[in-house]
PDB file of N, CA and C in Angstrom:
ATOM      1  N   UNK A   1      48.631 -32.927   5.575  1.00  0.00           N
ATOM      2  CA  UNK A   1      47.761 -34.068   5.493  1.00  0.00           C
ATOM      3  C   UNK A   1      46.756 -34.005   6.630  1.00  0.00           C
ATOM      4  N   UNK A   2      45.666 -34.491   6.482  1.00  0.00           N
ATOM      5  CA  UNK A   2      44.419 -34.203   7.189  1.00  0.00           C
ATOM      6  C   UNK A   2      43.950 -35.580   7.539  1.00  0.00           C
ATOM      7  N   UNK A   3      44.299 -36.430   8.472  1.00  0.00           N
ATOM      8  CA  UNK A   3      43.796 -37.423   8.710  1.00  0.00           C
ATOM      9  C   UNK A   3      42.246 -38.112   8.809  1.00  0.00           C
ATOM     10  N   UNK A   4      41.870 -36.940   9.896  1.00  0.00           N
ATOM     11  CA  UNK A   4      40.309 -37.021  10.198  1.00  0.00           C
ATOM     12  C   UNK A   4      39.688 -35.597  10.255  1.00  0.00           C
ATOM     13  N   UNK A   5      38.249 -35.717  10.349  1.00  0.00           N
ATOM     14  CA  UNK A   5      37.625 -34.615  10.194  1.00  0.00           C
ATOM     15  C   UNK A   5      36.051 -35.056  10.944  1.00  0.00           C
ATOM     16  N   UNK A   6      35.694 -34.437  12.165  1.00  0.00           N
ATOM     17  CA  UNK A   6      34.660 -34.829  12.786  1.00  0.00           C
ATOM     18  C   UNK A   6      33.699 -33.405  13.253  1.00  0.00           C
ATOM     19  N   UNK A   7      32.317 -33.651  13.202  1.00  0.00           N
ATOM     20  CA  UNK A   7      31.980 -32.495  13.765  1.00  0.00           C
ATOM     21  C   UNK A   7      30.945 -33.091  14.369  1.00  0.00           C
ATOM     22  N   UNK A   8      30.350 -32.391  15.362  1.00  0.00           N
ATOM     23  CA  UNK A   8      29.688 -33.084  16.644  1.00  0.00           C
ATOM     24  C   UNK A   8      28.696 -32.813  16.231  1.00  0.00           C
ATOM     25  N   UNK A   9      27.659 -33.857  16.796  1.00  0.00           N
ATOM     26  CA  UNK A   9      26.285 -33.738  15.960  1.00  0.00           C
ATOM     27  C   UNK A   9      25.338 -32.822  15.959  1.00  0.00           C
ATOM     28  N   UNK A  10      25.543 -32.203  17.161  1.00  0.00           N
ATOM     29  CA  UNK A  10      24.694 -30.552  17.389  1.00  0.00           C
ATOM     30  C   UNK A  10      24.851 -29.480  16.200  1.00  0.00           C
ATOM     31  N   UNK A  11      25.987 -29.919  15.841  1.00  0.00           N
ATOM     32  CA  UNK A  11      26.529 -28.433  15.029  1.00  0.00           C
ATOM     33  C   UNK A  11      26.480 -28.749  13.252  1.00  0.00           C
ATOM     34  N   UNK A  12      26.268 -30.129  13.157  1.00  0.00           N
ATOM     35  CA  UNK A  12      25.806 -31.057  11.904  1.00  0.00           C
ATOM     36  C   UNK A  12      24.939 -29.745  10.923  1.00  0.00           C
ATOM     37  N   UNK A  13      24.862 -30.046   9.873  1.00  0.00           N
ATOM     38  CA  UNK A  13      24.039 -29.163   8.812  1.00  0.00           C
ATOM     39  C   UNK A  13      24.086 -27.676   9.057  1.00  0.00           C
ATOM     40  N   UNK A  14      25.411 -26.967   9.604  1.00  0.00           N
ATOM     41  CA  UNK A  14      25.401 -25.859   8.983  1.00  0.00           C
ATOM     42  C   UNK A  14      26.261 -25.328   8.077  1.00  0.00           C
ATOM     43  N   UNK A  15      27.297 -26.177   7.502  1.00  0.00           N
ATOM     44  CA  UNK A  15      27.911 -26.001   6.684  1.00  0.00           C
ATOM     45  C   UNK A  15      29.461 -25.941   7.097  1.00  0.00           C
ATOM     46  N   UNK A  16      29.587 -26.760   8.083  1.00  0.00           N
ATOM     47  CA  UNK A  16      31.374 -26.208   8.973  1.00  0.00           C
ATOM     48  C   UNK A  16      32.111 -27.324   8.253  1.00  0.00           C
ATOM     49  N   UNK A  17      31.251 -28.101   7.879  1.00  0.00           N
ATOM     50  CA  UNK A  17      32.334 -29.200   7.320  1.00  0.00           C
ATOM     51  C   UNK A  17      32.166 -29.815   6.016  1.00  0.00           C
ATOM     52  N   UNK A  18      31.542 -28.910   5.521  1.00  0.00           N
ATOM     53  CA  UNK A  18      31.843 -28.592   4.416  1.00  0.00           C
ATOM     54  C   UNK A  18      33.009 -27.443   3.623  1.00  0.00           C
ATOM     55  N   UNK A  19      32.750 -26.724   5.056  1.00  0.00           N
ATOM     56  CA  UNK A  19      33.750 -25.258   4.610  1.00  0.00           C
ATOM     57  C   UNK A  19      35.394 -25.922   4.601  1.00  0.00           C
ATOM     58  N   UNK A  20      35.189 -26.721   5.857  1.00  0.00           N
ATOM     59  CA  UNK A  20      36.286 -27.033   6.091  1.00  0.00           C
ATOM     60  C   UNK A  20      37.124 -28.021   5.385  1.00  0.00           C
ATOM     61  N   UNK A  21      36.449 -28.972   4.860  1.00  0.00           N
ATOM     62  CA  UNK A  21      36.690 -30.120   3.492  1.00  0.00           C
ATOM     63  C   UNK A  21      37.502 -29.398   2.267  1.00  0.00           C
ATOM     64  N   UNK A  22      36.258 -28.395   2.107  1.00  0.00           N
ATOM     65  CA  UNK A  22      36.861 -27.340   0.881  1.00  0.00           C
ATOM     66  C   UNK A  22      38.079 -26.626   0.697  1.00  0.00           C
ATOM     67  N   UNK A  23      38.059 -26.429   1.830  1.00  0.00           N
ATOM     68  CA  UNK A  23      39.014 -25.184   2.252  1.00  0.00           C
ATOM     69  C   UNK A  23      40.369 -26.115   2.387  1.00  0.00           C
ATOM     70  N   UNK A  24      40.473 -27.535   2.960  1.00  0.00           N
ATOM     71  CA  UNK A  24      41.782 -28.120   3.294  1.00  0.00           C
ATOM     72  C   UNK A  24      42.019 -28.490   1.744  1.00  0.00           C
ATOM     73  N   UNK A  25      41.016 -29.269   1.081  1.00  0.00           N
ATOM     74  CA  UNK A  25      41.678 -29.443  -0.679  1.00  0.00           C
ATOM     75  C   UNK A  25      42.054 -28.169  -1.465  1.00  0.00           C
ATOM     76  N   UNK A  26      41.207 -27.312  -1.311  1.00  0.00           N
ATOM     77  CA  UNK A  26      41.530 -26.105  -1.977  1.00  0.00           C
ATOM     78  C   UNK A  26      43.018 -25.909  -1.702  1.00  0.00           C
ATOM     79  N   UNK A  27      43.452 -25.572  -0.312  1.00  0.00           N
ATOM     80  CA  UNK A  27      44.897 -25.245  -0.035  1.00  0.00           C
ATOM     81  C   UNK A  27      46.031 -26.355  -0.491  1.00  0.00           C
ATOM     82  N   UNK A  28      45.352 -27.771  -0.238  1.00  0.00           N
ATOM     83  CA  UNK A  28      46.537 -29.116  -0.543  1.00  0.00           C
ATOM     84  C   UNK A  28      46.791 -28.250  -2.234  1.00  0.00           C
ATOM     85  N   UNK A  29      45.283 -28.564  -2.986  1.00  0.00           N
ATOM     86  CA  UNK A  29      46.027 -28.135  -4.453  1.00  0.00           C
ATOM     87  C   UNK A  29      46.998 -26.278  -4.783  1.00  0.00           C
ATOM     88  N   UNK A  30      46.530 -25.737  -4.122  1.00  0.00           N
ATOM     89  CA  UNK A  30      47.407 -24.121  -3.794  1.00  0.00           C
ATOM     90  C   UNK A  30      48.572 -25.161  -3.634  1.00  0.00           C
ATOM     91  N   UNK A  31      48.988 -25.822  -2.956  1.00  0.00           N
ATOM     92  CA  UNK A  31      50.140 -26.134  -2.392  1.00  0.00           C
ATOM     93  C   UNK A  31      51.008 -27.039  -2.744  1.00  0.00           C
ATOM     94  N   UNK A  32      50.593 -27.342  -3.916  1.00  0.00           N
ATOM     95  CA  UNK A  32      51.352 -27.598  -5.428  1.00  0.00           C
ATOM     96  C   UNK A  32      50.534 -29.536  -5.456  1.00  0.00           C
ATOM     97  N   UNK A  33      49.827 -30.133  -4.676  1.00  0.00           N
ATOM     98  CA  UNK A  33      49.409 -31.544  -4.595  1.00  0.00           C
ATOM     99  C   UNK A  33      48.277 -31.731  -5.819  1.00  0.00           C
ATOM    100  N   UNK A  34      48.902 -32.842  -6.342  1.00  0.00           N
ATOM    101  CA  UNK A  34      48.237 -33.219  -7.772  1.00  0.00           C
ATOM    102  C   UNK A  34      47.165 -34.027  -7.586  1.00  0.00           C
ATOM    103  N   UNK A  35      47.146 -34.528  -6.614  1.00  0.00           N
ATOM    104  CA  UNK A  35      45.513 -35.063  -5.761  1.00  0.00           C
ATOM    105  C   UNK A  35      45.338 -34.891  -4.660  1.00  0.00           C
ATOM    106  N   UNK A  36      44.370 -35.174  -4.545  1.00  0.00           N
ATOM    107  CA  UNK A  36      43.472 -34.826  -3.202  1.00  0.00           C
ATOM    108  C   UNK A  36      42.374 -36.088  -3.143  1.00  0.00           C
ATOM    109  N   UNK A  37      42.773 -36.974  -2.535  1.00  0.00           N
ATOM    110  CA  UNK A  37      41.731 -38.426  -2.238  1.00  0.00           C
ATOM    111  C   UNK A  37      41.849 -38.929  -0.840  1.00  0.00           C
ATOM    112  N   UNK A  38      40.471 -39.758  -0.678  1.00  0.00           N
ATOM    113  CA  UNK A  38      39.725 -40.056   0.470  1.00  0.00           C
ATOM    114  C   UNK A  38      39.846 -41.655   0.408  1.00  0.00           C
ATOM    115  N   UNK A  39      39.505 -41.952   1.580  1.00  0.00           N
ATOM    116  CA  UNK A  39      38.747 -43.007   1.447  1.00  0.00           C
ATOM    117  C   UNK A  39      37.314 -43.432   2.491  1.00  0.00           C
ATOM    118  N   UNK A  40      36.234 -43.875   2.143  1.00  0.00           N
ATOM    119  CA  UNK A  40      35.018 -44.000   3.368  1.00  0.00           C
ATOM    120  C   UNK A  40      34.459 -45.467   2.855  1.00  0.00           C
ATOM    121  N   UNK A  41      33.861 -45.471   3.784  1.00  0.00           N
ATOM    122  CA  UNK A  41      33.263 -47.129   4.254  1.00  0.00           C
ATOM    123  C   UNK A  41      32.382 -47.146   3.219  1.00  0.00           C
ATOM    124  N   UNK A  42      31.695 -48.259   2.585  1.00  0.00           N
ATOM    125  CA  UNK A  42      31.050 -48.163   1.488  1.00  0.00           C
ATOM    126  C   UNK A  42      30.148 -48.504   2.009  1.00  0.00           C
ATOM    127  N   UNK A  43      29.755 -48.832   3.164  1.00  0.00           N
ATOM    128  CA  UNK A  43      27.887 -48.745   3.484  1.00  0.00           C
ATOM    129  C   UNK A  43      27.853 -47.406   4.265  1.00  0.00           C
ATOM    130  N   UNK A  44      28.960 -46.360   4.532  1.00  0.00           N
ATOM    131  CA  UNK A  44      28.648 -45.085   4.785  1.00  0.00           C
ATOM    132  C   UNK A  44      27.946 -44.080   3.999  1.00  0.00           C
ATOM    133  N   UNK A  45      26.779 -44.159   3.701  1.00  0.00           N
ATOM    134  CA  UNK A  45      26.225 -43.477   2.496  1.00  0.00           C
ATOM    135  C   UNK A  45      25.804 -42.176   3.225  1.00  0.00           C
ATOM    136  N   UNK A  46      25.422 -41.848   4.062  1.00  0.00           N
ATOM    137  CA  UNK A  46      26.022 -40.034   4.464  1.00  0.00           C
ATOM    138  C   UNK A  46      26.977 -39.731   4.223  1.00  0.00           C
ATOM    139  N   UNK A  47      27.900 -40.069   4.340  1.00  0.00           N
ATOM    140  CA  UNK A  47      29.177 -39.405   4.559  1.00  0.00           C
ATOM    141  C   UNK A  47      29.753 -39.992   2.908  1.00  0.00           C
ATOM    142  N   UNK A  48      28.873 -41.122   2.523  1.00  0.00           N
ATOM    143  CA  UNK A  48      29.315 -40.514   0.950  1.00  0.00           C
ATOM    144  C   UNK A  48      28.759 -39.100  -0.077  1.00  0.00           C
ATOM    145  N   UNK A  49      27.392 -39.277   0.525  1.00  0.00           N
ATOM    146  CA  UNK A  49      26.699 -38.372  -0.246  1.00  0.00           C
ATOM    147  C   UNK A  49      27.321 -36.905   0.377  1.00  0.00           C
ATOM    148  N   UNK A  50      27.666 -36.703   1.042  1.00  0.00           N
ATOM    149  CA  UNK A  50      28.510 -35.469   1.977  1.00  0.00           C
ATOM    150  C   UNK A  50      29.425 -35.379   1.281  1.00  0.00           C
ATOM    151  N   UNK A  51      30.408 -36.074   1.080  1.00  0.00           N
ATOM    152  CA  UNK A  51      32.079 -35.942   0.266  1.00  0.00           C
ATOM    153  C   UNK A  51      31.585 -35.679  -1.457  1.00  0.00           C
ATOM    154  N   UNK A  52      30.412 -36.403  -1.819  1.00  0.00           N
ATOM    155  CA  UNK A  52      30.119 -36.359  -3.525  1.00  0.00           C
ATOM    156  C   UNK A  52      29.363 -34.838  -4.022  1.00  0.00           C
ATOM    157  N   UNK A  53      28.708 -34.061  -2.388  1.00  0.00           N
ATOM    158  CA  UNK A  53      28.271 -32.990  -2.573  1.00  0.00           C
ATOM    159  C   UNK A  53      29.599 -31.720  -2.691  1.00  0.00           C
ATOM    160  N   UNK A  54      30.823 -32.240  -1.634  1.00  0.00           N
ATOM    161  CA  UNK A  54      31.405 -31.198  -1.414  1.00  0.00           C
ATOM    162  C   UNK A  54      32.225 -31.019  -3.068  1.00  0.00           C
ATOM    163  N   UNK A  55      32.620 -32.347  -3.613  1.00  0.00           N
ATOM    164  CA  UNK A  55      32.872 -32.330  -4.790  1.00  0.00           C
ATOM    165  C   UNK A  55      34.302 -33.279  -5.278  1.00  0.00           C
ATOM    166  N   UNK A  56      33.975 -34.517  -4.523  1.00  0.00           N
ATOM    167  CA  UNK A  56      34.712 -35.543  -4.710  1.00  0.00           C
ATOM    168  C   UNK A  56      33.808 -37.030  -5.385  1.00  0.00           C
ATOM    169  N   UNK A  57      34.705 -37.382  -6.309  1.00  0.00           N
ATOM    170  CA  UNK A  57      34.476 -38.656  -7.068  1.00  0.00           C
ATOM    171  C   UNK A  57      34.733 -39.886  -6.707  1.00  0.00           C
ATOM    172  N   UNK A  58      33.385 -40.686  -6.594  1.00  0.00           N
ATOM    173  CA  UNK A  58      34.246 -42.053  -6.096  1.00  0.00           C
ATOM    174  C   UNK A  58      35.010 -42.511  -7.266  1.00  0.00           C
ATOM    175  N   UNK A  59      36.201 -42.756  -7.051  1.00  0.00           N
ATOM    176  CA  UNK A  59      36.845 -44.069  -8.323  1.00  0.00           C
ATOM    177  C   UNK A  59      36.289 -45.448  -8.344  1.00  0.00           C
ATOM    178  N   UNK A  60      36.676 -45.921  -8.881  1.00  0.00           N
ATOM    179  CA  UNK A  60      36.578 -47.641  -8.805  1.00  0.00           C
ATOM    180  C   UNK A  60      37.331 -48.528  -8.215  1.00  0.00           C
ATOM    181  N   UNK A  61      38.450 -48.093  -7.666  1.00  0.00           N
ATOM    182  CA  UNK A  61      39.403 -48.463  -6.534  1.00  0.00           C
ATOM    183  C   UNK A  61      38.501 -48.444  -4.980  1.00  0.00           C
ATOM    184  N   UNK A  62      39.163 -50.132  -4.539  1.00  0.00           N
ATOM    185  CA  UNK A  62      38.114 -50.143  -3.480  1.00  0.00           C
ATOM    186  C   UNK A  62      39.194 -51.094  -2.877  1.00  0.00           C
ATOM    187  N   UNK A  63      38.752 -50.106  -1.744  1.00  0.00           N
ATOM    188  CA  UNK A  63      40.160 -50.798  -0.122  1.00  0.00           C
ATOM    189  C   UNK A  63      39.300 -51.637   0.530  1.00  0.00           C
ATOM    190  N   UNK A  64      40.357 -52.985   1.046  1.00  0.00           N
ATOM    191  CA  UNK A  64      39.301 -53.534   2.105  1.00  0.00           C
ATOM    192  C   UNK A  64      40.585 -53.473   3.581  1.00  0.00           C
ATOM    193  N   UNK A  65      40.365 -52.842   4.288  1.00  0.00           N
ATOM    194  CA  UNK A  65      40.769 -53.018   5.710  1.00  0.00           C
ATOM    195  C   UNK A  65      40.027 -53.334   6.672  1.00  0.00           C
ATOM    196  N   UNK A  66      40.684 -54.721   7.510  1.00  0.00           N
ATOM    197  CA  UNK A  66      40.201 -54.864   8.714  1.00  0.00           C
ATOM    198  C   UNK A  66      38.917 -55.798   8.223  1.00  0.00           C
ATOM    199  N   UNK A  67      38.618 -56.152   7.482  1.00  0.00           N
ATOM    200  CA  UNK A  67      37.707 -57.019   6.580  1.00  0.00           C
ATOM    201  C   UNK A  67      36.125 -55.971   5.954  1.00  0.00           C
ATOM    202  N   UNK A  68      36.546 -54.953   6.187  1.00  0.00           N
ATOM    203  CA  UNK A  68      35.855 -53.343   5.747  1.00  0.00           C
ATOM    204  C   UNK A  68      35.648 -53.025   4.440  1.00  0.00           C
ATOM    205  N   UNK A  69      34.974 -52.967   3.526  1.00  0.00           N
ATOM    206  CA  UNK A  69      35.210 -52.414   2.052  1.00  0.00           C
ATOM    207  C   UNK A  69      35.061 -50.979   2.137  1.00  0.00           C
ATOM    208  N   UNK A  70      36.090 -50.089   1.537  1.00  0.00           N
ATOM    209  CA  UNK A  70      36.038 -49.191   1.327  1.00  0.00           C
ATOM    210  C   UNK A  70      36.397 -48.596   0.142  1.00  0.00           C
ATOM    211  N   UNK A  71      35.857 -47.142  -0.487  1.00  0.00           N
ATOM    212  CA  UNK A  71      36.065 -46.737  -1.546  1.00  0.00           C
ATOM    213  C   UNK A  71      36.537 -45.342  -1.855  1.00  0.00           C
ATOM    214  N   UNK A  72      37.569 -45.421  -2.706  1.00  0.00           N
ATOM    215  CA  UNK A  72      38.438 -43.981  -2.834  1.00  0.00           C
ATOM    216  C   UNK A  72      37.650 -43.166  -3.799  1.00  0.00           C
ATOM    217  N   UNK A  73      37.639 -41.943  -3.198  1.00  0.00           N
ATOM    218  CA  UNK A  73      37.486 -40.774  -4.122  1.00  0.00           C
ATOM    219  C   UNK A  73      38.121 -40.020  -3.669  1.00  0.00           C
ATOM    220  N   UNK A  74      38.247 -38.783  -5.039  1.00  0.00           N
ATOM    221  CA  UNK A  74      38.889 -37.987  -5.615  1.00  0.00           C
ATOM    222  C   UNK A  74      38.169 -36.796  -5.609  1.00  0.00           C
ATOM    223  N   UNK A  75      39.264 -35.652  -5.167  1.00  0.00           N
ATOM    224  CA  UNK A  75      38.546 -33.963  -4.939  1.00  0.00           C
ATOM    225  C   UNK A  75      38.305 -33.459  -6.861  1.00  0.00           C
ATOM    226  N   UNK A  76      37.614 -32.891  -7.163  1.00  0.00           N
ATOM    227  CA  UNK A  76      37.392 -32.358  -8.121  1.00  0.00           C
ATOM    228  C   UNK A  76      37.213 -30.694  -7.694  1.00  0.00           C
ATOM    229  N   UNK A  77      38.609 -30.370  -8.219  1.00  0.00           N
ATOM    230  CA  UNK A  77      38.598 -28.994  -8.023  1.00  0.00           C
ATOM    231  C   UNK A  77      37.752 -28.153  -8.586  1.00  0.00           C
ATOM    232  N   UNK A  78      36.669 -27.442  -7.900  1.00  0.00           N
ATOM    233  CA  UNK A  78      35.334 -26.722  -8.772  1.00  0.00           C
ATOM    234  C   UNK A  78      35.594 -25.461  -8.403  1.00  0.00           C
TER     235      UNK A  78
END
C-alpha cells in the first residue's frame, strides 16, 4: 500500500511521477489486487487531471473528511 506520493517542484513535469503511479498499480494488480483506487480533493484539479492522465477514473463516490470533499478514482489498467 502506497500512502503518499510527492515530488518536489523542481523535478515536476518530467515524468517521475507518473512512472512511479504506474509502476506501483501495475505491480498492486501483478500482485493479485482487484483494485487499485485513490482518493484527491475535489478542488485539486492538477492533481486530478494528473491521476485521469496516468489512467485513473473518477467514480461517483465522494468522501468528505475533515469537512473536505473528496473523490475516488479507480486505476484502469492500460
Amino acid at each position: 500500500m502506497c500512502c503518499y506520493l510527492y515530488v518536489i517542484p523542481e523535478e515536476r513535469a518530467k515524468g517521475y511521477g507518473t512512472n512511479m503511479v504506474k509502476q506501483a498499480c501495475n505491480q498492486a494488480i501483478n500482485d493479485g489486487a482487484n483494485l487499485v483506487s485513490l482518493i484527491v480533493a475535489k478542488d485539486n484539479y492538477r492533481a486530478r487531471k494528473f491521476y485521469q492522465n496516468v489512467g485513473f477514473i473518477e467514480t461517483q463516490t465522494k468522501i468528505i473528511k475533515s469537512g473536505k470533499e473528496f473523490l475516488v478514482s479507480e486505476y484502469l489498467n492500460s
